[in-house]
PDB file of N, CA and C in Angstrom:
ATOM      1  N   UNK A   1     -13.679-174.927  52.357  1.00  0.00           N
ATOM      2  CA  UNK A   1     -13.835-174.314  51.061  1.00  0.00           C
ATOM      3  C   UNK A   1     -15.225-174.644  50.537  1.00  0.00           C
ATOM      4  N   UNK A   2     -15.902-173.954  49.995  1.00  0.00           N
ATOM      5  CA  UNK A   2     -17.118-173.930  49.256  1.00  0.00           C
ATOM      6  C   UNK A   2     -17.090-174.963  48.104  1.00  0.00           C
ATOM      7  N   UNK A   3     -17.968-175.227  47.602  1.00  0.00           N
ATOM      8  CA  UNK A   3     -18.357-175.758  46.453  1.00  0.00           C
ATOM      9  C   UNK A   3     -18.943-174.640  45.296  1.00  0.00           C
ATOM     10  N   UNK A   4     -18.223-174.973  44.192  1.00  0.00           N
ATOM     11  CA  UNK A   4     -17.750-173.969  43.046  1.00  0.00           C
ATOM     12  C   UNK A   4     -18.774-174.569  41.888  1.00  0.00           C
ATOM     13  N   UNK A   5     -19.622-173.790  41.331  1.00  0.00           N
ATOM     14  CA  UNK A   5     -20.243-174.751  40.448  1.00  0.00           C
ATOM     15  C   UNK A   5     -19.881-174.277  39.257  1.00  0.00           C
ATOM     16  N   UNK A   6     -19.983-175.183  37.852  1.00  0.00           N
ATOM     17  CA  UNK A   6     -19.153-174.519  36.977  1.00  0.00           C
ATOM     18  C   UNK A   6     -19.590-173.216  36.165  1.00  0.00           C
ATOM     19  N   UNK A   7     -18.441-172.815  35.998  1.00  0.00           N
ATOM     20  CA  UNK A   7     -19.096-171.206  35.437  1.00  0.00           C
ATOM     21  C   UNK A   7     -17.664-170.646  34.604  1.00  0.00           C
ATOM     22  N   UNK A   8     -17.911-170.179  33.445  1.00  0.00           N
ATOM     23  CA  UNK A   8     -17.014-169.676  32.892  1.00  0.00           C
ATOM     24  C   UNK A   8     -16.808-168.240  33.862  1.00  0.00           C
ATOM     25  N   UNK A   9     -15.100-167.294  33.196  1.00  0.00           N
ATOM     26  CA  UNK A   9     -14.811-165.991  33.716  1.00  0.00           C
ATOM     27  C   UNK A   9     -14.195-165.114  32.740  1.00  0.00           C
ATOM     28  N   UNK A  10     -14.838-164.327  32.376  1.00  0.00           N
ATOM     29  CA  UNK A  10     -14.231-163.671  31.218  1.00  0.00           C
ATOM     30  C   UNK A  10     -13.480-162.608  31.714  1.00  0.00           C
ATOM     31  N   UNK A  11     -12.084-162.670  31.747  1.00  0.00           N
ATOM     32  CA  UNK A  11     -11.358-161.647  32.426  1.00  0.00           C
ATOM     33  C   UNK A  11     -11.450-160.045  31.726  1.00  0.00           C
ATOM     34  N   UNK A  12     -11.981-160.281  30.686  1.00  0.00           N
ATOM     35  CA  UNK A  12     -11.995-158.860  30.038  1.00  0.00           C
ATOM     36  C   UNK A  12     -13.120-157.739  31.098  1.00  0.00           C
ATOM     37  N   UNK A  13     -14.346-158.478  31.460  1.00  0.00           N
ATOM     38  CA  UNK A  13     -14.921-157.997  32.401  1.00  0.00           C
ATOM     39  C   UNK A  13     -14.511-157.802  33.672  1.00  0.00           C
ATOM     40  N   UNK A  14     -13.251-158.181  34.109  1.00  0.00           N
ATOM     41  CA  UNK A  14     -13.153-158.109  35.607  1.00  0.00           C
ATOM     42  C   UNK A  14     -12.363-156.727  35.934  1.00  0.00           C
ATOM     43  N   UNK A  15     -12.803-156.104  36.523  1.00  0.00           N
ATOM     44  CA  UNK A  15     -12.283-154.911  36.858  1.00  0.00           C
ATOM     45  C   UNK A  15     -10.696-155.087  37.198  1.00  0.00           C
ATOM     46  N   UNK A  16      -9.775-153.978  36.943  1.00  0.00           N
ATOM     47  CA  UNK A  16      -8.001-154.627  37.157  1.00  0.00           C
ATOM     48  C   UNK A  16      -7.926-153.589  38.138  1.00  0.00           C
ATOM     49  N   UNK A  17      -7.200-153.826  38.836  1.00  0.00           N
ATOM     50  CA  UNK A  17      -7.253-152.790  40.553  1.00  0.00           C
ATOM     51  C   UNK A  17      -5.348-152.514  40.524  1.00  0.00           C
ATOM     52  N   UNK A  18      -5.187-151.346  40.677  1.00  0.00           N
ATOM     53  CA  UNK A  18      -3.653-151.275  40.239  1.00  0.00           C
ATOM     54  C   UNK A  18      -2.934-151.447  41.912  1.00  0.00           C
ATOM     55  N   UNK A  19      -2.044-151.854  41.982  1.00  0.00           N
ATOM     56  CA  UNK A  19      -0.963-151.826  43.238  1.00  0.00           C
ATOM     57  C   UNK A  19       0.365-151.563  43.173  1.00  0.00           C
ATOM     58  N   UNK A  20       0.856-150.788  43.929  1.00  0.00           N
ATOM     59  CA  UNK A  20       2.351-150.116  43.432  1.00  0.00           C
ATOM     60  C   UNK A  20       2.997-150.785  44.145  1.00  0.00           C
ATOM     61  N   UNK A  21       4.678-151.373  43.411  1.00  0.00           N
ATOM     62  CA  UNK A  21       5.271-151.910  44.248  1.00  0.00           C
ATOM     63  C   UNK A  21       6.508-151.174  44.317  1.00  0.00           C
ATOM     64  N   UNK A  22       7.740-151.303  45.442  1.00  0.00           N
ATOM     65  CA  UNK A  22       9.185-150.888  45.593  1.00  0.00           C
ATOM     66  C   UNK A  22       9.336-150.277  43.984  1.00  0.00           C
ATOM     67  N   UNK A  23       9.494-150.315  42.974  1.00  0.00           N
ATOM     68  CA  UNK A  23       9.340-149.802  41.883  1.00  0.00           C
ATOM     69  C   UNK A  23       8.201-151.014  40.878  1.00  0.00           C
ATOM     70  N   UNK A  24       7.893-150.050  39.917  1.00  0.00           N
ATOM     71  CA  UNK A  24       6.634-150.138  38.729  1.00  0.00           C
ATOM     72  C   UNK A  24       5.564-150.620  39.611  1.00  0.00           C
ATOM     73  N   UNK A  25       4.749-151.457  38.963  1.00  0.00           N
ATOM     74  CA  UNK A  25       3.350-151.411  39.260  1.00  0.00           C
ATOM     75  C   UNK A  25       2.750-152.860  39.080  1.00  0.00           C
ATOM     76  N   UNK A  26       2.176-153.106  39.371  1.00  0.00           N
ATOM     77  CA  UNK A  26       1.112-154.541  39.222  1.00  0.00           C
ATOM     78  C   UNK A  26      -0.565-153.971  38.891  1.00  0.00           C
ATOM     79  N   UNK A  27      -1.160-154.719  38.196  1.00  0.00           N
ATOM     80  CA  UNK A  27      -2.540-154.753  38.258  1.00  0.00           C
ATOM     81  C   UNK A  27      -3.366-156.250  38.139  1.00  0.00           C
ATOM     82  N   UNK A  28      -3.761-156.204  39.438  1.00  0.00           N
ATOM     83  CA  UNK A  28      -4.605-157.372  39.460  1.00  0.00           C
ATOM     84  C   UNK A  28      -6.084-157.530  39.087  1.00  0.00           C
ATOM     85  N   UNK A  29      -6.330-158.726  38.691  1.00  0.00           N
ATOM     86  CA  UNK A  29      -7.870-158.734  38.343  1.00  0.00           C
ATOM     87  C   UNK A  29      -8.417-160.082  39.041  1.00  0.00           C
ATOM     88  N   UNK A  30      -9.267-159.748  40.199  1.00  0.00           N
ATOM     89  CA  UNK A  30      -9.227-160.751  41.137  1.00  0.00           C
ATOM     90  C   UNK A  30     -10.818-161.848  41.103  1.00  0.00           C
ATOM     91  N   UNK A  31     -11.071-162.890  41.127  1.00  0.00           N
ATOM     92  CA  UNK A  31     -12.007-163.379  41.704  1.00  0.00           C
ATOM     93  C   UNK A  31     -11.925-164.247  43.106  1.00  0.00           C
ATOM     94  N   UNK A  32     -12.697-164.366  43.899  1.00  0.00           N
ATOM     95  CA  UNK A  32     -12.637-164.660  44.819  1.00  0.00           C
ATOM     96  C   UNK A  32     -13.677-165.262  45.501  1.00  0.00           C
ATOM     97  N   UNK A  33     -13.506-166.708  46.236  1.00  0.00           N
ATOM     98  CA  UNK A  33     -14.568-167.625  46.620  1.00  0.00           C
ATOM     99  C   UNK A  33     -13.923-167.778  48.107  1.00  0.00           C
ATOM    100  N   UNK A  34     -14.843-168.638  48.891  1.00  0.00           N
ATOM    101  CA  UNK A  34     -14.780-168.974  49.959  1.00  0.00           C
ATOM    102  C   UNK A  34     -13.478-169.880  50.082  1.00  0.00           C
ATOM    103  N   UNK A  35     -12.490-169.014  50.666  1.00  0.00           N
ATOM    104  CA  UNK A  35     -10.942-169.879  50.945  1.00  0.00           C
ATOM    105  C   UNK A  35     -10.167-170.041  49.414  1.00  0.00           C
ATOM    106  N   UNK A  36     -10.472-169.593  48.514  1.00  0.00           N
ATOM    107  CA  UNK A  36      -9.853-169.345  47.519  1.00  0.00           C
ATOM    108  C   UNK A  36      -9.854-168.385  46.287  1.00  0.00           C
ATOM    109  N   UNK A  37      -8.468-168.079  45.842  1.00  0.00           N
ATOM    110  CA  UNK A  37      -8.534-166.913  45.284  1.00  0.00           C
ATOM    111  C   UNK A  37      -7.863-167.512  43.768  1.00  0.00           C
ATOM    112  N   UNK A  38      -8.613-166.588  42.780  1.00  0.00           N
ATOM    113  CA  UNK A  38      -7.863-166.874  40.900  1.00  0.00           C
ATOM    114  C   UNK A  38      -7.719-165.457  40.870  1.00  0.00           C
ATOM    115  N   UNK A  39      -6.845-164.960  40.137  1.00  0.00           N
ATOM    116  CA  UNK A  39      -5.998-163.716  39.477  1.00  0.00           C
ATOM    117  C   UNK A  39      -5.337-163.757  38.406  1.00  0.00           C
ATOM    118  N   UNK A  40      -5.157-162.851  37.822  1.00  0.00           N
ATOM    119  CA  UNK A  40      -4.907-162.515  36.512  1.00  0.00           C
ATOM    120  C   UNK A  40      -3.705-161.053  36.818  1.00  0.00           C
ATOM    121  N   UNK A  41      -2.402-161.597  37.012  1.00  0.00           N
ATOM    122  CA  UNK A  41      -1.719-160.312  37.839  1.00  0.00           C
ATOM    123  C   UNK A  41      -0.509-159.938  36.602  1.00  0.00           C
ATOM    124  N   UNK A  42      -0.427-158.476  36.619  1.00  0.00           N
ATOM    125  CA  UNK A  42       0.612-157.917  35.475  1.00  0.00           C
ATOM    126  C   UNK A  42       1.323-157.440  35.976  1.00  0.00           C
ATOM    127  N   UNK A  43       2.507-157.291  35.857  1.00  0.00           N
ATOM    128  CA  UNK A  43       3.795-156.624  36.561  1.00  0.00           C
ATOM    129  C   UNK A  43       3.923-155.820  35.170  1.00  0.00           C
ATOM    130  N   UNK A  44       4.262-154.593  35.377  1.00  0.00           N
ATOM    131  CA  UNK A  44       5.014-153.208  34.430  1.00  0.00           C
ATOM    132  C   UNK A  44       6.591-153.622  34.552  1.00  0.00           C
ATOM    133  N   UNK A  45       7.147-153.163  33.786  1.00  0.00           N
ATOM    134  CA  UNK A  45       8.627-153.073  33.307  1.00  0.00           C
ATOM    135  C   UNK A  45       9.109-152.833  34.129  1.00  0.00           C
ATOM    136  N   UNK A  46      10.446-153.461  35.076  1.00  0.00           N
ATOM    137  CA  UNK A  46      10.827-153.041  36.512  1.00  0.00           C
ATOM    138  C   UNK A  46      10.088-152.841  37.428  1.00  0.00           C
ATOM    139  N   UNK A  47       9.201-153.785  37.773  1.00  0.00           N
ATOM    140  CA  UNK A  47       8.710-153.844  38.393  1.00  0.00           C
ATOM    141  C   UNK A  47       9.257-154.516  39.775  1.00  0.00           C
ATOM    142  N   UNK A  48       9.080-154.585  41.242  1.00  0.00           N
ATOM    143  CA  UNK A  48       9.672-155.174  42.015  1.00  0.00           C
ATOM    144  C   UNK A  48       8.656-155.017  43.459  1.00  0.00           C
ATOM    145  N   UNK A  49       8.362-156.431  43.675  1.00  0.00           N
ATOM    146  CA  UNK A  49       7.443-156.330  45.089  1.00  0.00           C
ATOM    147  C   UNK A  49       8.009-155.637  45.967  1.00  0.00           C
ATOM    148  N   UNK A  50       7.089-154.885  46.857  1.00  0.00           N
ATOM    149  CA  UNK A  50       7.495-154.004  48.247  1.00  0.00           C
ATOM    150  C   UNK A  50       7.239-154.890  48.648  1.00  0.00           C
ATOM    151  N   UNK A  51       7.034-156.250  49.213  1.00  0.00           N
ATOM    152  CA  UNK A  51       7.133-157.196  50.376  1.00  0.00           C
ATOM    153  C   UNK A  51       7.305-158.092  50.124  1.00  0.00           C
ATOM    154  N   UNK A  52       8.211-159.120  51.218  1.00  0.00           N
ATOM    155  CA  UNK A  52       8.502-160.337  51.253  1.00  0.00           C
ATOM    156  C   UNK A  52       6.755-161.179  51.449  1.00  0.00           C
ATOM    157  N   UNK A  53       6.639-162.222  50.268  1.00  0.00           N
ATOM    158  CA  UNK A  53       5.191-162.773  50.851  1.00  0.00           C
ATOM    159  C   UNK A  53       5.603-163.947  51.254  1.00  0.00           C
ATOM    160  N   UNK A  54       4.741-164.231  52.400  1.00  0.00           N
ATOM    161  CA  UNK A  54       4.328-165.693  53.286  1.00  0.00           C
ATOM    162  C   UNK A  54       3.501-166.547  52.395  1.00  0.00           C
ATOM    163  N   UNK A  55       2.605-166.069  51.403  1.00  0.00           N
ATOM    164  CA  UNK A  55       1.238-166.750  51.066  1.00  0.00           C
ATOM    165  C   UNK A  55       1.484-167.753  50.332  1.00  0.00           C
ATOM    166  N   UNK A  56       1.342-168.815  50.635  1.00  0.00           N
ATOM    167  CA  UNK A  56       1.496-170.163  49.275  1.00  0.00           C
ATOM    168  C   UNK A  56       0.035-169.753  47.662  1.00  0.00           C
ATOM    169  N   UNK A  57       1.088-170.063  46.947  1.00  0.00           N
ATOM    170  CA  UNK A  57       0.410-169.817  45.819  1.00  0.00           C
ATOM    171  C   UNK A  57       1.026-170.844  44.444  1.00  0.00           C
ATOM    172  N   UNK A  58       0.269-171.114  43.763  1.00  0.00           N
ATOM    173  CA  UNK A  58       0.556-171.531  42.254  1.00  0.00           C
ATOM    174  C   UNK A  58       0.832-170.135  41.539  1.00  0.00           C
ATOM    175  N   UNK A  59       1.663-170.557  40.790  1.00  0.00           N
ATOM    176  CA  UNK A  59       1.663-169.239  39.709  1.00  0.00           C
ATOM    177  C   UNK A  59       2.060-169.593  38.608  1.00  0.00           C
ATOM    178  N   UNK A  60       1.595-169.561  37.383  1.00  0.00           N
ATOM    179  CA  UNK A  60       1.426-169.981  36.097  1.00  0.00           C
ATOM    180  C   UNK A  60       1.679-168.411  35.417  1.00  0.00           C
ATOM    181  N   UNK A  61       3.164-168.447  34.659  1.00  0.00           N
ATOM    182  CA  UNK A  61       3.310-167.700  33.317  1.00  0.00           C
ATOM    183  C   UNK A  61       2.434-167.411  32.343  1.00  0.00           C
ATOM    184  N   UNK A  62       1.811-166.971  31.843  1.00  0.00           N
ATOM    185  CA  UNK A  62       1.190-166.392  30.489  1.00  0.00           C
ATOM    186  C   UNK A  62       1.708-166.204  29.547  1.00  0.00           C
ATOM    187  N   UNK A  63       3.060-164.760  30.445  1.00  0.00           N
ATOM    188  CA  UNK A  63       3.486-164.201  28.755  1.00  0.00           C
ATOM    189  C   UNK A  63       4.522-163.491  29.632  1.00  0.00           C
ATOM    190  N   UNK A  64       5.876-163.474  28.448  1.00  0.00           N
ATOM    191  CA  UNK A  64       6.962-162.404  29.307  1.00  0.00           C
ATOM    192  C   UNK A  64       7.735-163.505  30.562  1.00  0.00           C
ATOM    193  N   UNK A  65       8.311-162.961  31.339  1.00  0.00           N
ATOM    194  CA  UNK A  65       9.055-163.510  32.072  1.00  0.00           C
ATOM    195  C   UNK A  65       9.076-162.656  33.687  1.00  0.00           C
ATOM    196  N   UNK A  66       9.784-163.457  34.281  1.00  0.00           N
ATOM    197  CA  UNK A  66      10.050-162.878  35.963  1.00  0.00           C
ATOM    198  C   UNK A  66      10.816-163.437  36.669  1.00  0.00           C
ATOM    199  N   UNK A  67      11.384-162.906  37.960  1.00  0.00           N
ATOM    200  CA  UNK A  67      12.116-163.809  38.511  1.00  0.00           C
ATOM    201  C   UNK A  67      11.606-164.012  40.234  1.00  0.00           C
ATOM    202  N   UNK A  68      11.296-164.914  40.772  1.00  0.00           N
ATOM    203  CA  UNK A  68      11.368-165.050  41.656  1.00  0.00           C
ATOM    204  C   UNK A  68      12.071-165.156  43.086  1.00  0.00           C
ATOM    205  N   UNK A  69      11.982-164.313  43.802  1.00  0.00           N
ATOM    206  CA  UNK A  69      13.378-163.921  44.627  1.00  0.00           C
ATOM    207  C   UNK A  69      12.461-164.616  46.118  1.00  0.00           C
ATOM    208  N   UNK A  70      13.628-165.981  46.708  1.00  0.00           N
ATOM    209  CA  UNK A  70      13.181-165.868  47.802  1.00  0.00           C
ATOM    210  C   UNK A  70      14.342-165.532  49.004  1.00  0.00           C
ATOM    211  N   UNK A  71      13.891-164.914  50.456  1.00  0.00           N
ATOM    212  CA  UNK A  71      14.285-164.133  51.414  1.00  0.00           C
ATOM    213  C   UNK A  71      15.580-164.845  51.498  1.00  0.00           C
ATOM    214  N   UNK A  72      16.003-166.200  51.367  1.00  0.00           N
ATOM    215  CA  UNK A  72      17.112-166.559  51.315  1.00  0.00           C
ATOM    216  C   UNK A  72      18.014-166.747  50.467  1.00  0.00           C
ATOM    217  N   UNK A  73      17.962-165.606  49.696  1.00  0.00           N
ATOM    218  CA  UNK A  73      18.815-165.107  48.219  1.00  0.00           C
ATOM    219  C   UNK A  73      18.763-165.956  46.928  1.00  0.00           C
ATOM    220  N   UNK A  74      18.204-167.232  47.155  1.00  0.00           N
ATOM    221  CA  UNK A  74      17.838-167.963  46.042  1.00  0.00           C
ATOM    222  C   UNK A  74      16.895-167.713  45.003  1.00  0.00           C
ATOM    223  N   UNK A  75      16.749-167.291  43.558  1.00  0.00           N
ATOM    224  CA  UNK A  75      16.182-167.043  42.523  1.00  0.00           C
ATOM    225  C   UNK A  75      15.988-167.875  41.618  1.00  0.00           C
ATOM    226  N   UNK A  76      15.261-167.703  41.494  1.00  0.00           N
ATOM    227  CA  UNK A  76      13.888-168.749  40.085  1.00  0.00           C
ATOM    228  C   UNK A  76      13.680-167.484  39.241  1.00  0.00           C
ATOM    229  N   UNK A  77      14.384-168.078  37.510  1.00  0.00           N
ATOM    230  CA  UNK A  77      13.501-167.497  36.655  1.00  0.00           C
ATOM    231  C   UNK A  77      12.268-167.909  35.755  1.00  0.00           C
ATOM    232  N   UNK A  78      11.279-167.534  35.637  1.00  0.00           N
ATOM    233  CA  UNK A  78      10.508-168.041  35.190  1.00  0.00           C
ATOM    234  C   UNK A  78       9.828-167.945  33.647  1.00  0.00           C
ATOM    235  N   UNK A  79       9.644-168.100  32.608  1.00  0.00           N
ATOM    236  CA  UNK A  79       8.687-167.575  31.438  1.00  0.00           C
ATOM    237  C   UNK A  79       7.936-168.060  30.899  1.00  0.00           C
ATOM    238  N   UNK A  80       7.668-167.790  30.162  1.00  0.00           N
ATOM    239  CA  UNK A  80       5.625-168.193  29.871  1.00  0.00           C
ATOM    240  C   UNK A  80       5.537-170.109  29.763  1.00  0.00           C
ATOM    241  N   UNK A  81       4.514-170.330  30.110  1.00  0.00           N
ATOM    242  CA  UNK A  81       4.465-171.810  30.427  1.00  0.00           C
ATOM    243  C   UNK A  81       5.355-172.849  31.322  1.00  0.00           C
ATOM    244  N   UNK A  82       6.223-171.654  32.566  1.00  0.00           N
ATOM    245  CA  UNK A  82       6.414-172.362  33.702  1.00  0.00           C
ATOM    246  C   UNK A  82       5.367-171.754  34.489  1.00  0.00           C
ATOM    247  N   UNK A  83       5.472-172.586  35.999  1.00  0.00           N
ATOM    248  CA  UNK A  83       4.694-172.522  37.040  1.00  0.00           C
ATOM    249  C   UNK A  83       5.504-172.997  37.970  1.00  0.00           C
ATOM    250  N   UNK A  84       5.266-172.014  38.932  1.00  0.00           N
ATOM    251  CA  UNK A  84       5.740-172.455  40.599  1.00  0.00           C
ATOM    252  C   UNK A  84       4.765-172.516  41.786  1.00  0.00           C
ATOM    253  N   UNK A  85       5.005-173.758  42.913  1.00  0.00           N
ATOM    254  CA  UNK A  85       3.612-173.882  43.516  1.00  0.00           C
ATOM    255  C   UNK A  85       4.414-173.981  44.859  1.00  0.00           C
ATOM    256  N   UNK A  86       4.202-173.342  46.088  1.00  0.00           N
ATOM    257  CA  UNK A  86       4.579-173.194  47.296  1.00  0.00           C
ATOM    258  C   UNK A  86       2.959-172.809  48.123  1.00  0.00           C
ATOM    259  N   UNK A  87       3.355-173.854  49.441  1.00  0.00           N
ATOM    260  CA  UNK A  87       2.452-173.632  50.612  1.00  0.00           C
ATOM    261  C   UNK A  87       2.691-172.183  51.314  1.00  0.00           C
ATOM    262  N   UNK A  88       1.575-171.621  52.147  1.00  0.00           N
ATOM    263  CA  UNK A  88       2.158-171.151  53.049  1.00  0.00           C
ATOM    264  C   UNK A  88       2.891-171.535  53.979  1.00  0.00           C
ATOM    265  N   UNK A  89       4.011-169.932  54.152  1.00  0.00           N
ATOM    266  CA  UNK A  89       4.482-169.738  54.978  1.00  0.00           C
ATOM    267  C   UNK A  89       6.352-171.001  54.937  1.00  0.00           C
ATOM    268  N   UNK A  90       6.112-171.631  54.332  1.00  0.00           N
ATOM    269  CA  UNK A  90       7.474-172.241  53.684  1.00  0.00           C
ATOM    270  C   UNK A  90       8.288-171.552  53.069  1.00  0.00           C
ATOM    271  N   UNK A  91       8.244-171.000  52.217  1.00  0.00           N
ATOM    272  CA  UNK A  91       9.040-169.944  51.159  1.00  0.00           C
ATOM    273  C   UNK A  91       9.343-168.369  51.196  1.00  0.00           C
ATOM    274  N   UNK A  92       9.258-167.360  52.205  1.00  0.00           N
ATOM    275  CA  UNK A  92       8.832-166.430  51.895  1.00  0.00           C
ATOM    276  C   UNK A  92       9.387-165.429  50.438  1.00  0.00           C
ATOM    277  N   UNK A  93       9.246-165.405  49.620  1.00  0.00           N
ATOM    278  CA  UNK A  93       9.431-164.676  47.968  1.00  0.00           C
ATOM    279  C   UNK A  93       8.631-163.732  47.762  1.00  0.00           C
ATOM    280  N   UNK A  94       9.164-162.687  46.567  1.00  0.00           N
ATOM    281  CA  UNK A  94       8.587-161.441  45.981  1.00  0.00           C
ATOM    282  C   UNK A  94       9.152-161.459  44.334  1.00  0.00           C
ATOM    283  N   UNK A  95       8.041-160.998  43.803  1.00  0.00           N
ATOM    284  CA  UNK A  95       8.525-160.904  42.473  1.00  0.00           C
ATOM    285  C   UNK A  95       9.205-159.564  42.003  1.00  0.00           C
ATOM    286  N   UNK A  96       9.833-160.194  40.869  1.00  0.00           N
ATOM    287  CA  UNK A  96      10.809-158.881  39.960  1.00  0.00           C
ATOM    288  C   UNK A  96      10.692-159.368  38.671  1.00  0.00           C
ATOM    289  N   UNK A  97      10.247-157.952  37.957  1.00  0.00           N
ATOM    290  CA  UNK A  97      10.326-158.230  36.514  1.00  0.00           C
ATOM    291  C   UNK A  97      10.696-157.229  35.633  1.00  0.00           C
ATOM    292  N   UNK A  98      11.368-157.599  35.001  1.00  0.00           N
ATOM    293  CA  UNK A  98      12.585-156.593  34.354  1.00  0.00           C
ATOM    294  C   UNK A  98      11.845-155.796  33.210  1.00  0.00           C
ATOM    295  N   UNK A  99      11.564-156.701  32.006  1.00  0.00           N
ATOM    296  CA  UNK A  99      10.018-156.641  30.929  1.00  0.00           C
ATOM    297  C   UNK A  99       8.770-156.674  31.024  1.00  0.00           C
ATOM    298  N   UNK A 100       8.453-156.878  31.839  1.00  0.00           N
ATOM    299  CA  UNK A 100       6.751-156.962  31.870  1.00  0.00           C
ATOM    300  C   UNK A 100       6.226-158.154  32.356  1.00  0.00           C
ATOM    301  N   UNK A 101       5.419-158.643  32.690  1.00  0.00           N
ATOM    302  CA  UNK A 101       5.203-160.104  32.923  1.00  0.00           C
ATOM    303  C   UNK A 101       3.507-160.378  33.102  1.00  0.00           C
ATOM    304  N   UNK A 102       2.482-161.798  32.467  1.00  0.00           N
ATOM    305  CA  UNK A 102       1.542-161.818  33.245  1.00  0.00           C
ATOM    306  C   UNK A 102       1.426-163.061  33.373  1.00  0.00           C
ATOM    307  N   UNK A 103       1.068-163.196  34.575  1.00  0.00           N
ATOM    308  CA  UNK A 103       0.501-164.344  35.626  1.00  0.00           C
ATOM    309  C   UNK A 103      -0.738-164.906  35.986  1.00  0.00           C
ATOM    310  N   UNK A 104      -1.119-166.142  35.623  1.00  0.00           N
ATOM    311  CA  UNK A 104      -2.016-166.584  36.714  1.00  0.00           C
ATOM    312  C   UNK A 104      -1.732-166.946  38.244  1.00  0.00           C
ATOM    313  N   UNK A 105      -2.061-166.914  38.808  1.00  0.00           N
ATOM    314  CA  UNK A 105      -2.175-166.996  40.517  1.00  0.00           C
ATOM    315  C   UNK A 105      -3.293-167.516  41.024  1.00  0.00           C
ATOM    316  N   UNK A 106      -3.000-168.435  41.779  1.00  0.00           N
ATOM    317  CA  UNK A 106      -4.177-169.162  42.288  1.00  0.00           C
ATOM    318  C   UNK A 106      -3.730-169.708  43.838  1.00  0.00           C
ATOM    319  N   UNK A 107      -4.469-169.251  44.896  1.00  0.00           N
ATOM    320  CA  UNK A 107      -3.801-169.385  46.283  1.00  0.00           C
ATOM    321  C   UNK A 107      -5.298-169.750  46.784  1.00  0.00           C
ATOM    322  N   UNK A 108      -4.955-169.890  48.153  1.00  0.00           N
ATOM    323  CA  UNK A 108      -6.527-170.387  48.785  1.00  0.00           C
ATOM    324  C   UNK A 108      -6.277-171.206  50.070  1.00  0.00           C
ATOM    325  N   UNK A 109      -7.079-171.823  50.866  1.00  0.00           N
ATOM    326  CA  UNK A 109      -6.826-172.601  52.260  1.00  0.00           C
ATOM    327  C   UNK A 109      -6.215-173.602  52.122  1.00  0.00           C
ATOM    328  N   UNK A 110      -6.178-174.239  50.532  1.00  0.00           N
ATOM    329  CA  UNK A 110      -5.411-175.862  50.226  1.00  0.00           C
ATOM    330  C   UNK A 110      -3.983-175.543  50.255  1.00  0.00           C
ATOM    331  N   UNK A 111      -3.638-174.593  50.633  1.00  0.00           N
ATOM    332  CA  UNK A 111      -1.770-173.962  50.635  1.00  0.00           C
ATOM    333  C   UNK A 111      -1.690-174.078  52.127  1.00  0.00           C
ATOM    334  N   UNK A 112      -2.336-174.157  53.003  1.00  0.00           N
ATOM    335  CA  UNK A 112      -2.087-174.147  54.274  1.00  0.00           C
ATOM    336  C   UNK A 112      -1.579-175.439  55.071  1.00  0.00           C
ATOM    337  N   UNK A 113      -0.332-175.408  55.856  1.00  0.00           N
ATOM    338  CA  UNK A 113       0.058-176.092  56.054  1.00  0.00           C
ATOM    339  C   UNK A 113      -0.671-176.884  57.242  1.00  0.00           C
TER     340      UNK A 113
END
């Protein structure tokens, strides 16, 4: 991983890139460094991932709520000011959100097992 020197990020500037999932929508707003990634991710109302993910990630609530579904039928709900932190490839999960939801996300090479 690189060395990060400090620097503010004003998300209002970061371009939001939309992605459709199994139903509603996400829009992410991504920065991205050497082996690690920060996001700023919104799930729309019924929203529901088209894929099971492998990727270890932190994920920090904002605002709204979600639930976390992993491949072995076990669910986590989450709302603003929880956080869930999984390595890769341990967990595989997808999100669902009934109301709306936004997230920080923060994944990168330190998730690797």
């Amino acid at each position: 991983m690189s060395n990060i020197p400090f620097q503010t990020i004003d998300w209002n500037k970061v371009q939001k890139i939309e992605h459709t999932g199994e139903t509603g929508t996400s829009f992410w707003q991504t920065i991205q460094y050497d082996g690690l990634r920060v996001r700023i991710v919104e799930y729309s109302s019924g929203y529901l991932a088209d894929h099971w993910c492998h990727k270890g990630h932190i994920v920090h609530c904002l605002e709204g709520e979600f639930v976390s579904e992993l491949e072995n039928s076990e669910k986590f709900s989450l709302s603003q000011g929880m956080t869930y932190i999984v390595s890769d490839n341990l967990s595989s999960h997808r999100s669902v959100s009934k109301n709306g939801v936004k997230l920080l996300i923060i994944d990168g090479d330190f998730l690797k097992i």
